[in-house]
N, C-alpha and C. Protein backbone atom coordinates (compact mmCIF):
# COMPACT_ATOMS: atom_id res chain seq x y z
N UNK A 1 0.79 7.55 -2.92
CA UNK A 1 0.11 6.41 -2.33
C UNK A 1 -1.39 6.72 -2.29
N UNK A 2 -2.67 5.77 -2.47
CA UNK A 2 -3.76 6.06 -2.35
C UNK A 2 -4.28 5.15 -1.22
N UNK A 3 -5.21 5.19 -1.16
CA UNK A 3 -6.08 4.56 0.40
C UNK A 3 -5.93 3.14 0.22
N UNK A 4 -6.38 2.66 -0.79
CA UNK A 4 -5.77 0.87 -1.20
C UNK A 4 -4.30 0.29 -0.38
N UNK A 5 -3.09 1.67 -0.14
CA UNK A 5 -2.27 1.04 -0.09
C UNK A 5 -2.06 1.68 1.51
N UNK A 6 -3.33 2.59 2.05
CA UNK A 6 -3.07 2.82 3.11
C UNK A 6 -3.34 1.63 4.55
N UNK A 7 -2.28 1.98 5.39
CA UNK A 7 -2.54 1.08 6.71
C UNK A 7 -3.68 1.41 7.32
N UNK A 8 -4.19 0.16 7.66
CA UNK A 8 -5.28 0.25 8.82
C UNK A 8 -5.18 1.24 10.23
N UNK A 9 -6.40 1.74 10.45
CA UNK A 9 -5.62 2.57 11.95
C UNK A 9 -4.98 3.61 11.79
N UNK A 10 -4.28 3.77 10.73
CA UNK A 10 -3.95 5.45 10.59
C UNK A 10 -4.13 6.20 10.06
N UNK A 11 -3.86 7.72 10.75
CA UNK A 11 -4.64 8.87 10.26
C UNK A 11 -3.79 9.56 8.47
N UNK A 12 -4.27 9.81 7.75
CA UNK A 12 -3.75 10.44 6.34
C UNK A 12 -4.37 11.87 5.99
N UNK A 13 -3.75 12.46 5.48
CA UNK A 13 -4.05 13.63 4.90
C UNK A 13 -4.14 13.65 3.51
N UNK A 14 -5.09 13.97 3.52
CA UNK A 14 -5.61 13.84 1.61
C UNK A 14 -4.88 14.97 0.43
N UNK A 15 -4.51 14.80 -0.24
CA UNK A 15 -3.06 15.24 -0.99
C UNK A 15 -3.96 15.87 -2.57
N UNK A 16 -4.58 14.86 -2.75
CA UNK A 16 -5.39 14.81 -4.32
C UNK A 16 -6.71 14.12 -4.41
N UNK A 17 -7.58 14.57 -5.10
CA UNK A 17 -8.24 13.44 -5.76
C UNK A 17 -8.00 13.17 -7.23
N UNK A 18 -7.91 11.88 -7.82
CA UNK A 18 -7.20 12.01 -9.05
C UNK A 18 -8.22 11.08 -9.69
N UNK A 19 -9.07 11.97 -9.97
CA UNK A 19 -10.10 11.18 -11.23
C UNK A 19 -10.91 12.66 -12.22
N UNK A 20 -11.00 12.08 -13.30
CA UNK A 20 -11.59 12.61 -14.52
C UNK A 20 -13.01 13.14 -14.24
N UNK A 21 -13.62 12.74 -13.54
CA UNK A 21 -15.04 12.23 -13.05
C UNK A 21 -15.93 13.08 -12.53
N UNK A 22 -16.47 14.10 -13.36
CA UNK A 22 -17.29 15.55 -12.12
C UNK A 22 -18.02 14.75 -11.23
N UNK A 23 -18.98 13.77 -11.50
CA UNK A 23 -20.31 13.62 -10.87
C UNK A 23 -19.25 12.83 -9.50
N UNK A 24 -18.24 12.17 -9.55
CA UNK A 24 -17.43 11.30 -8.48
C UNK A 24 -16.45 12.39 -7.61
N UNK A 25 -16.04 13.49 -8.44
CA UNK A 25 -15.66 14.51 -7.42
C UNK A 25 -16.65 15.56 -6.75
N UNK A 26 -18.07 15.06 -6.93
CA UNK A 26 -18.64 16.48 -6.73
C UNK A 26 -19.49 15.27 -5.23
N UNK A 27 -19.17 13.83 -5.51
CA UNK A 27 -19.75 12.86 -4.35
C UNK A 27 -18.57 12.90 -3.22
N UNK A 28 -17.50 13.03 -3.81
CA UNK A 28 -16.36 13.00 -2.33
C UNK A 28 -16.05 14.14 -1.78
N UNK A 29 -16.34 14.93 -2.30
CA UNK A 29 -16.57 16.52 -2.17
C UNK A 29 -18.24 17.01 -0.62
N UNK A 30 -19.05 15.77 -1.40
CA UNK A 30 -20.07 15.71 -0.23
C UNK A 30 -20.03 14.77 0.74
N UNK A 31 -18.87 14.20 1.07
CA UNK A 31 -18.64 13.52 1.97
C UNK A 31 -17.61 13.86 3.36
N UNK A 32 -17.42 15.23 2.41
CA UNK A 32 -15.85 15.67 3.30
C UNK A 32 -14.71 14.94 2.75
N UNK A 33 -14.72 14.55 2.06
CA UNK A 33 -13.43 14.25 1.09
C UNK A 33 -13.11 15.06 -0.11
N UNK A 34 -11.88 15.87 0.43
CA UNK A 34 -11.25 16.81 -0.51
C UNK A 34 -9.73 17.20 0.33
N UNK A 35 -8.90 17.93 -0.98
CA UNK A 35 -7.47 18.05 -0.24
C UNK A 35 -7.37 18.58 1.03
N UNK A 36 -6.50 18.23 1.83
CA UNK A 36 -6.18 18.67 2.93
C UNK A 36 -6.78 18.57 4.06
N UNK A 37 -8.05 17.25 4.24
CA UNK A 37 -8.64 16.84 4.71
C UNK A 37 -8.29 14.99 5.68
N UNK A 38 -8.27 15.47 6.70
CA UNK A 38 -7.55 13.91 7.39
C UNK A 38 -8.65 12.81 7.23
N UNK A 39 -8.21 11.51 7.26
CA UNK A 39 -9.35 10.47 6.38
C UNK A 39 -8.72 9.16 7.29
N UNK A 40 -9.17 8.16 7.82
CA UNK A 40 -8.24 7.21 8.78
C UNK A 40 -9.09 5.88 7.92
N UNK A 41 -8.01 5.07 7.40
CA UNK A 41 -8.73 3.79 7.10
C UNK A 41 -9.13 3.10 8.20
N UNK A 42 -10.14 2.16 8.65
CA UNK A 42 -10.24 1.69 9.46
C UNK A 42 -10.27 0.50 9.15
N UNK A 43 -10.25 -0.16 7.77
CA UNK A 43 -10.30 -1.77 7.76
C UNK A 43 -10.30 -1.85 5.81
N UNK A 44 -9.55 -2.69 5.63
CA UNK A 44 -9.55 -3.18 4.36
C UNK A 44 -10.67 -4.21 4.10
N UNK A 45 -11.59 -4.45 2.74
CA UNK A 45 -12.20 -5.30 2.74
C UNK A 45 -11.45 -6.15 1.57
N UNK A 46 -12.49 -7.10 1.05
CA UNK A 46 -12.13 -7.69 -0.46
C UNK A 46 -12.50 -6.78 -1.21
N UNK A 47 -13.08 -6.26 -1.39
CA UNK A 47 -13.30 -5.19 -2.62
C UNK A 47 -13.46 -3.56 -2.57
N UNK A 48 -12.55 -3.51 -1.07
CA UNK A 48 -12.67 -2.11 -0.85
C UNK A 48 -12.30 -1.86 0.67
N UNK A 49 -12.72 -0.41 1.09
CA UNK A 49 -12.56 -0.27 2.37
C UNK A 49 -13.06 0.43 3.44
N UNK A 50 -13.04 0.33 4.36
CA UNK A 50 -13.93 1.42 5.48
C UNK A 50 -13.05 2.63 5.98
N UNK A 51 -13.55 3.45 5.71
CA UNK A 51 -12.92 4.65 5.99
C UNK A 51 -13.90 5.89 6.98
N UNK A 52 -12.96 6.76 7.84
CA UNK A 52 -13.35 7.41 8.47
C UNK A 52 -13.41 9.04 8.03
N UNK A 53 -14.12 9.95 7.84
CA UNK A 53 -13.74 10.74 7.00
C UNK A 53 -15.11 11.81 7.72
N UNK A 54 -14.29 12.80 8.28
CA UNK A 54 -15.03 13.83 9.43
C UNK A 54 -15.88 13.18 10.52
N UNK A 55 -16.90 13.07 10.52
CA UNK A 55 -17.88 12.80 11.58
C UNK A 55 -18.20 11.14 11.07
N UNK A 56 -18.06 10.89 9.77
CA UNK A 56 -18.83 9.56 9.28
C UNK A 56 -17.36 8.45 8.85
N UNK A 57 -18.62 6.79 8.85
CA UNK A 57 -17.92 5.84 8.60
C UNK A 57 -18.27 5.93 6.82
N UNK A 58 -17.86 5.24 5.58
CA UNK A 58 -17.91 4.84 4.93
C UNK A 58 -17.60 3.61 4.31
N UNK A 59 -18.11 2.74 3.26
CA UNK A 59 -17.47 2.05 2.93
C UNK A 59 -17.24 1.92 1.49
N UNK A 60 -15.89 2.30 0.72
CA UNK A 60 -15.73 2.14 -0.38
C UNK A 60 -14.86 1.30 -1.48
N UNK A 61 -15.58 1.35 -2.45
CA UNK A 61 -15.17 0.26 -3.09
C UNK A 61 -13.20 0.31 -3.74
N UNK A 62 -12.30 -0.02 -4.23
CA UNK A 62 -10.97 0.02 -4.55
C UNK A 62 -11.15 0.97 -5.52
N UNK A 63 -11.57 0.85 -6.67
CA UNK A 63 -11.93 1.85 -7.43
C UNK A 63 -12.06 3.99 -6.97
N UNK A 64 -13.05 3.72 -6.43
CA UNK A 64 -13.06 4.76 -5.45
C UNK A 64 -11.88 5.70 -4.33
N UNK A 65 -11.13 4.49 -3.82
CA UNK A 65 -10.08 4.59 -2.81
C UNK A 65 -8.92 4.73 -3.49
N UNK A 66 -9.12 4.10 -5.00
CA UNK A 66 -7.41 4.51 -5.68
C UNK A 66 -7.35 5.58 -6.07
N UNK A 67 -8.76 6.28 -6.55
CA UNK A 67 -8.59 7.84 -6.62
C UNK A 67 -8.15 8.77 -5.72
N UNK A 68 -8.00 8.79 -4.46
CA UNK A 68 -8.27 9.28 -3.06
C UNK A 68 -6.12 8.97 -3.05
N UNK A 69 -5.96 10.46 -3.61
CA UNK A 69 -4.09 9.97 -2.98
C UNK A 69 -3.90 10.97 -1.73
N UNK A 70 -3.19 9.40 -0.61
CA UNK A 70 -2.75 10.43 0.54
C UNK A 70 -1.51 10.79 0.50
């Protein structure tokens, strides 16, 4: 499952990131997004979502969030 298909409000543990992409793993990597790291959606948008991820809010686009498997 990736963050797209995660529920609002709850907490996930990050499993993978699954993209090809140095320059996009070396950005979620500076965000505190990497395995084994807890991540809480907080709201779905239309084209993406808000996520909680260590100390910070984010907001990312579907693209982004389908890489992200919890």
């Amino acid at each position: 499952m990736n963050l797209t298909q995660a529920e609002a409000g709850k907490e996930y543990i990050i499993r993978e990131i699954a993209t090809d992409d140095e320059e996009l793993d070396e950005f979620l990597f500076s965000l505190g997004c990497y395995s084994g790291e807890p991540v809480t959606v907080i709201s779905h948008l239309k084209g993406g979502c808000v996520v909680s991820i260590k100390d910070g809010r984010y907001n990312i686009d579907n693209q982004l969030a389908s890489a992200i498997i919890i």
